[in-house]
C-alpha atoms as a PDB file:
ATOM      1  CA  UNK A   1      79.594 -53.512-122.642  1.00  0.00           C
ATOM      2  CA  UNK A   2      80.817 -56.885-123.808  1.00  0.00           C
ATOM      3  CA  UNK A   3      80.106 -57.761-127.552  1.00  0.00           C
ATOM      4  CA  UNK A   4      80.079 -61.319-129.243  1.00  0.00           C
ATOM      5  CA  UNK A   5      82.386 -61.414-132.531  1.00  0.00           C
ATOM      6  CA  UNK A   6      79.981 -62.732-135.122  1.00  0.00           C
ATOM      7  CA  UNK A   7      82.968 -64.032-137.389  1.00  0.00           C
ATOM      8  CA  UNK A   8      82.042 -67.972-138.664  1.00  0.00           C
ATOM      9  CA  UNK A   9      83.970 -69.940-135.737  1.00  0.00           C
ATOM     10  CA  UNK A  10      85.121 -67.668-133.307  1.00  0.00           C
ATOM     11  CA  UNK A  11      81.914 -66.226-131.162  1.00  0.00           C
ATOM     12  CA  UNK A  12      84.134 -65.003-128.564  1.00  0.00           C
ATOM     13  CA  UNK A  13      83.442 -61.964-126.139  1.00  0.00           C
ATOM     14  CA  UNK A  14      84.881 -58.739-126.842  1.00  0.00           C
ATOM     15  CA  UNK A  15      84.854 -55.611-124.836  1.00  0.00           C
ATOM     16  CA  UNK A  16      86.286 -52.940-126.689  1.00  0.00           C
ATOM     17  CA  UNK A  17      88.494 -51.456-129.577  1.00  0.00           C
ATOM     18  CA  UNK A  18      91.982 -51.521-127.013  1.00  0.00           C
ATOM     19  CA  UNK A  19      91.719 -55.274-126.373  1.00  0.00           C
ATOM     20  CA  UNK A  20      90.223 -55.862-130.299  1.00  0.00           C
ATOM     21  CA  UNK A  21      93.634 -56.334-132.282  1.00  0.00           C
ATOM     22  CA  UNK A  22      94.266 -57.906-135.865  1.00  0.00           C
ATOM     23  CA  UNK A  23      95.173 -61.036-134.240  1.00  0.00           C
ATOM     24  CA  UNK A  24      92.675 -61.252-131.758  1.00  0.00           C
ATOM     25  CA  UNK A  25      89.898 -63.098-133.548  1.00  0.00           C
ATOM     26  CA  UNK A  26      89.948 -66.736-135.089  1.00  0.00           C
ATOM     27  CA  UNK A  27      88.211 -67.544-137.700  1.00  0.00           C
ATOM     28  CA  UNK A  28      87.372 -69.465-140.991  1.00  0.00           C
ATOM     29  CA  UNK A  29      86.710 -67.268-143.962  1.00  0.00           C
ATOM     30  CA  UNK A  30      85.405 -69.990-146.681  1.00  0.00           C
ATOM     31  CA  UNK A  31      81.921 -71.750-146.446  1.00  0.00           C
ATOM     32  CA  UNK A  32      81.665 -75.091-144.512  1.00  0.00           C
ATOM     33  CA  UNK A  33      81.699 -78.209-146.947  1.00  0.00           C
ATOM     34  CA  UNK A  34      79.892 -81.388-146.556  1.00  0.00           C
ATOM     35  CA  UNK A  35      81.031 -84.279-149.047  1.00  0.00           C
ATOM     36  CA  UNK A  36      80.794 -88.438-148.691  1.00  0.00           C
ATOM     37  CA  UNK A  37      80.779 -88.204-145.419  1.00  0.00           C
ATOM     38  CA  UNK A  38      82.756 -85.594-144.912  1.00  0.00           C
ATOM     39  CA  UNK A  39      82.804 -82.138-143.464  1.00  0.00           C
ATOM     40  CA  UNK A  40      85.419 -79.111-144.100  1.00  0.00           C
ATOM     41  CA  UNK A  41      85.523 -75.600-144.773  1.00  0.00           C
ATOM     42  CA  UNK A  42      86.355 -74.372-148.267  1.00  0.00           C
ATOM     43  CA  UNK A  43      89.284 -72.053-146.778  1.00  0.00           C
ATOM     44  CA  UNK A  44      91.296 -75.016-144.910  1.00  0.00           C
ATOM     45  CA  UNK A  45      90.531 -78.271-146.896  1.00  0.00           C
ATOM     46  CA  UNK A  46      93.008 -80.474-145.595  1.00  0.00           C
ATOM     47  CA  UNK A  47      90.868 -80.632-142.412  1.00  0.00           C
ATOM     48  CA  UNK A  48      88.372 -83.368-143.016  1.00  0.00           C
ATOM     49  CA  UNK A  49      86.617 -84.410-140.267  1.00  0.00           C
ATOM     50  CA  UNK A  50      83.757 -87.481-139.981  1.00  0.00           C
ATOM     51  CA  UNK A  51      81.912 -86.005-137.318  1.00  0.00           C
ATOM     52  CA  UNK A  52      80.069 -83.025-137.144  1.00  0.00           C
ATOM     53  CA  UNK A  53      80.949 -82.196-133.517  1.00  0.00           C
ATOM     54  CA  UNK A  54      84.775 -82.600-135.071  1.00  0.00           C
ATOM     55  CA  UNK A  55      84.064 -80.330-137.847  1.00  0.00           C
ATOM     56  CA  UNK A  56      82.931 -77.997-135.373  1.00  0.00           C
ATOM     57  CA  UNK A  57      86.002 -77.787-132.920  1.00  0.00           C
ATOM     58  CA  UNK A  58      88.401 -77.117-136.573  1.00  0.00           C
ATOM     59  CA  UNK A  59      90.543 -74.003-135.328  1.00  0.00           C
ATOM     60  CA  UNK A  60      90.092 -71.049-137.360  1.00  0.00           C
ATOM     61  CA  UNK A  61      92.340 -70.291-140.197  1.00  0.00           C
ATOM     62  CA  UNK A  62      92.607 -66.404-140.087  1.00  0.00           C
ATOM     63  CA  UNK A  63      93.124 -64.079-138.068  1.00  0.00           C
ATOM     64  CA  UNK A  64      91.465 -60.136-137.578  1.00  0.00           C
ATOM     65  CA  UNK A  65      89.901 -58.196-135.491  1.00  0.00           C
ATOM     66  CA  UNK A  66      86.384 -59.072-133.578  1.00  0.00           C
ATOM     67  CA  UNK A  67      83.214 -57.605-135.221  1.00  0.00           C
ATOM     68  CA  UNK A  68      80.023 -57.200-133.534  1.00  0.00           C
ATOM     69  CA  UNK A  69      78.357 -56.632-137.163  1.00  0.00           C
ATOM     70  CA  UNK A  70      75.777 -59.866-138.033  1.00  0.00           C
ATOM     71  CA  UNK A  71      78.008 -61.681-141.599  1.00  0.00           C
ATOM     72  CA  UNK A  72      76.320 -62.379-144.326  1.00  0.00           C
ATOM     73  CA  UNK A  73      74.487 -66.282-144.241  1.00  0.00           C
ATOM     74  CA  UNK A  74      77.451 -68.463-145.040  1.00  0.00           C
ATOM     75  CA  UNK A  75      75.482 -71.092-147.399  1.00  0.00           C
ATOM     76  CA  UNK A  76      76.842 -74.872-147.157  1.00  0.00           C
ATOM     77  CA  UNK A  77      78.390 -76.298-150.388  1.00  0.00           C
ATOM     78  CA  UNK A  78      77.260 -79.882-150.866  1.00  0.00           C
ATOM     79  CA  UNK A  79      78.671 -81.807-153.575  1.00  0.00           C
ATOM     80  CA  UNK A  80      78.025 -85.390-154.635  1.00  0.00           C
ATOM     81  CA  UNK A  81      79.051 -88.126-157.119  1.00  0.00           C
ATOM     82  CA  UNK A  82      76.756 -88.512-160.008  1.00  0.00           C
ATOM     83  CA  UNK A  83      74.425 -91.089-159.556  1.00  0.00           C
ATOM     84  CA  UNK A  84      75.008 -94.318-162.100  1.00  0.00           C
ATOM     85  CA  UNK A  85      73.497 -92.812-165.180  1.00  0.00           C
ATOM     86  CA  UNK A  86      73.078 -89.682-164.439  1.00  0.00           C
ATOM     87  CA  UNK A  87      74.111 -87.118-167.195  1.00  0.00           C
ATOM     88  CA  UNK A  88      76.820 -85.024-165.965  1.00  0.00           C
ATOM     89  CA  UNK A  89      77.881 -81.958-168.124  1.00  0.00           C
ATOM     90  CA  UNK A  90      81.306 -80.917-169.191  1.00  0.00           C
ATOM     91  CA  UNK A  91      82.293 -77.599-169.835  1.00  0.00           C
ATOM     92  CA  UNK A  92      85.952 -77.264-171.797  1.00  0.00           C
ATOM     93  CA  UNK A  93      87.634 -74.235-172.743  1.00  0.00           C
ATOM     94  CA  UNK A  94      86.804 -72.797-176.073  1.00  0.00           C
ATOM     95  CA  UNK A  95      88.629 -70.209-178.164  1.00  0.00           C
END
């Protein structure tokens, strides 16, 4: 019975536990990123990509074994410049 991994980037068919080693499924562990324009994941940020198809095709950046159980919802992190006169906290240290 062939399974689909259900790892964040990888989605590739698996058959069973001989074929299913540690280094058999690629993957991206962090939460995908979108920020000015840009899109990344939060475990390999030195991959920016402009295009969303791009973003997409980023290789995975671990390796494990395939899992056929569902992952939690990965949420997206947006972030954003404050807007001109906006408030913007800061939080410092205290002792």
């Amino acid at each position: 019975m062939s399974l689909t991994c259900q790892r964040i980037g990888c989605d590739a068919k698996f058959d069973d536990d001989a074929t299913n080693t540690e280094t058999s499924c690629q993957h991206h562990d962090g939460q995908p990123c979108f920020h000015d324009g840009r899109q990344f994941w939060t475990c390999c940020p030195q991959t920016k990509r402009s295009t969303f198809d791009e973003f997409l095709q980023i290789p995975g950046c671990k390796w494990s074994r395939h899992t056929a159980e569902k992952q939690a919802p990965v949420k997206p992190v947006e972030t954003s410049a404050p807007r001109p006169g906006e408030h913007v906290p800061v939080v410092t240290g205290g002792g």
